[in-house]
Protein backbone atom coordinates (compact mmCIF):
# COMPACT_ATOMS: atom_id res chain seq x y z
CA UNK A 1 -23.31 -65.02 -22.17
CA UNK A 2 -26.23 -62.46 -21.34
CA UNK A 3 -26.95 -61.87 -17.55
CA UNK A 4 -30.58 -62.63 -16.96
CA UNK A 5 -32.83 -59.03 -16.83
CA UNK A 6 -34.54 -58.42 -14.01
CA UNK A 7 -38.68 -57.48 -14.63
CA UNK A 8 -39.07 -53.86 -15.77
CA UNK A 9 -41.58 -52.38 -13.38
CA UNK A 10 -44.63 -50.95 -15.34
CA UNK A 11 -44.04 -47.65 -14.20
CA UNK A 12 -40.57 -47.37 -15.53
CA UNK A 13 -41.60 -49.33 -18.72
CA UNK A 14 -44.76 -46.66 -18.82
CA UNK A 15 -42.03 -44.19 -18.96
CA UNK A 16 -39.62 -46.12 -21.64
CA UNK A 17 -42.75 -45.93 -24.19
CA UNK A 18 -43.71 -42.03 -23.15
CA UNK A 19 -39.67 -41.23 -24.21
CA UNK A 20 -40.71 -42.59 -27.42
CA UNK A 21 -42.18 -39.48 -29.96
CA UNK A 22 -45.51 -40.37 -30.75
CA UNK A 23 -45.24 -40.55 -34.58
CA UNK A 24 -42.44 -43.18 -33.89
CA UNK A 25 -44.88 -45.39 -32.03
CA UNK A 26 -45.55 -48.95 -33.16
CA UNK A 27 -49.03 -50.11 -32.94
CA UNK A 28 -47.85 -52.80 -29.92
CA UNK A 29 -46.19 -49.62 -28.22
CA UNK A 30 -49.56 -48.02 -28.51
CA UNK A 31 -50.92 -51.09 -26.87
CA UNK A 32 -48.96 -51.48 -23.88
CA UNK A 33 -48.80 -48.05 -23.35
CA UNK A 34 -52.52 -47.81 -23.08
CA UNK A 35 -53.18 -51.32 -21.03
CA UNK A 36 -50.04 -49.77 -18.45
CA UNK A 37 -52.28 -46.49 -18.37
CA UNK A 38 -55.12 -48.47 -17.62
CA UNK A 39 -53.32 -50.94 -15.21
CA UNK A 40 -51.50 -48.00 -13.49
CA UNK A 41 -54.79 -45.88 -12.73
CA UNK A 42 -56.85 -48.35 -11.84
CA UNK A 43 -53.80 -49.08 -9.00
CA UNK A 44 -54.15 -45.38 -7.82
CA UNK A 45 -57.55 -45.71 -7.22
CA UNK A 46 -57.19 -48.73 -4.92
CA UNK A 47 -55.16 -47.56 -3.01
CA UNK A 48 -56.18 -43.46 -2.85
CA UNK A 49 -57.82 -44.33 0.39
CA UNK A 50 -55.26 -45.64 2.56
CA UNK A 51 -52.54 -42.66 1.63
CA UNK A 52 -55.02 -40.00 1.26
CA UNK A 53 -54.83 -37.63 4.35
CA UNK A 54 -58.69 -36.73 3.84
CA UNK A 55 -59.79 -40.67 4.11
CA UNK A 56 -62.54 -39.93 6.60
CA UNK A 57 -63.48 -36.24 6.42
CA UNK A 58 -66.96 -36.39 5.37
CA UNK A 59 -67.20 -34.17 1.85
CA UNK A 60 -69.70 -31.59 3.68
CA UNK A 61 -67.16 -30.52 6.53
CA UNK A 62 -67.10 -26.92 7.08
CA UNK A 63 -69.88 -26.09 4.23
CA UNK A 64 -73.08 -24.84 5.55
CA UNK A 65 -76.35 -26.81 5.32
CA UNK A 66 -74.59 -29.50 3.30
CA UNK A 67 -74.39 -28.61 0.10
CA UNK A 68 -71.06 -29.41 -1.10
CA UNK A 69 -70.36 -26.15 -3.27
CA UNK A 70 -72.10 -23.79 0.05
CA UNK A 71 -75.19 -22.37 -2.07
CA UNK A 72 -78.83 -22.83 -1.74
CA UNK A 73 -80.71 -25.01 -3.69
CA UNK A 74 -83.78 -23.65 -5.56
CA UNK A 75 -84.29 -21.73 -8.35
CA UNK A 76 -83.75 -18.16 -8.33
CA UNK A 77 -84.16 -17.60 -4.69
CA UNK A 78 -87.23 -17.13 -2.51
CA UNK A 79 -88.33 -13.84 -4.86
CA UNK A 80 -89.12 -15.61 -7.74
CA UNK A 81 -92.02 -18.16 -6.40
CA UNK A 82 -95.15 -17.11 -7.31
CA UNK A 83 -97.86 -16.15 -4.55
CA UNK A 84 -100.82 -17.82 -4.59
C-alpha cells in the first residue's frame, strides 16, 4: 500500500511548477502557479516588518530638509521666479 504524503509546502510546490518549461504548462499549472505567487507575496508583505532591520527608521533619516531623494522642491530654482 501507498504511505500517506505529507502536505507539499507552497513554496516548494511554487518551485515544482517553475521546473516545469513554460510551453509545457497546463492551464491548472498556470493557475496555481499564479494564486501561489499571489499567496506567497502577499505573505512577504505581512510579515516585511517584523524581519526588516529598518522597521522604525523614519524614511527621511539622514536626508536634509526631508525630502526623501535630498533635492529642493520648486521649479527651476530661485532664478527662474519672476520679479514683480
Amino acid at each position: 500500500m501507498d504511505a500517506p504524503q505529507q502536505p507539499v509546502s507552497p513554496r516548494q510546490r511554487l518551485q515544482e511548477l517553475l521546473a516545469i518549461p513554460e510551453g509545457q504548462r497546463t492551464e491548472a499549472q498556470w493557475d496555481e502557479l499564479n494564486e501561489l505567487e499571489i499567496k506567497l507575496a502577499s505573505s512577504n508583505r505581512q510579515q516585511a516588518p517584523e524581519q526588516g532591520a529598518r522597521g522604525n527608521v523614519p524614511a527621511t533619516a539622514g536626508r536634509p530638509g526631508g525630502n526623501p531623494h535630498g533635492k529642493k522642491r520648486g521649479g527651476f530654482g530661485d532664478k527662474s521666479r519672476r520679479r514683480r
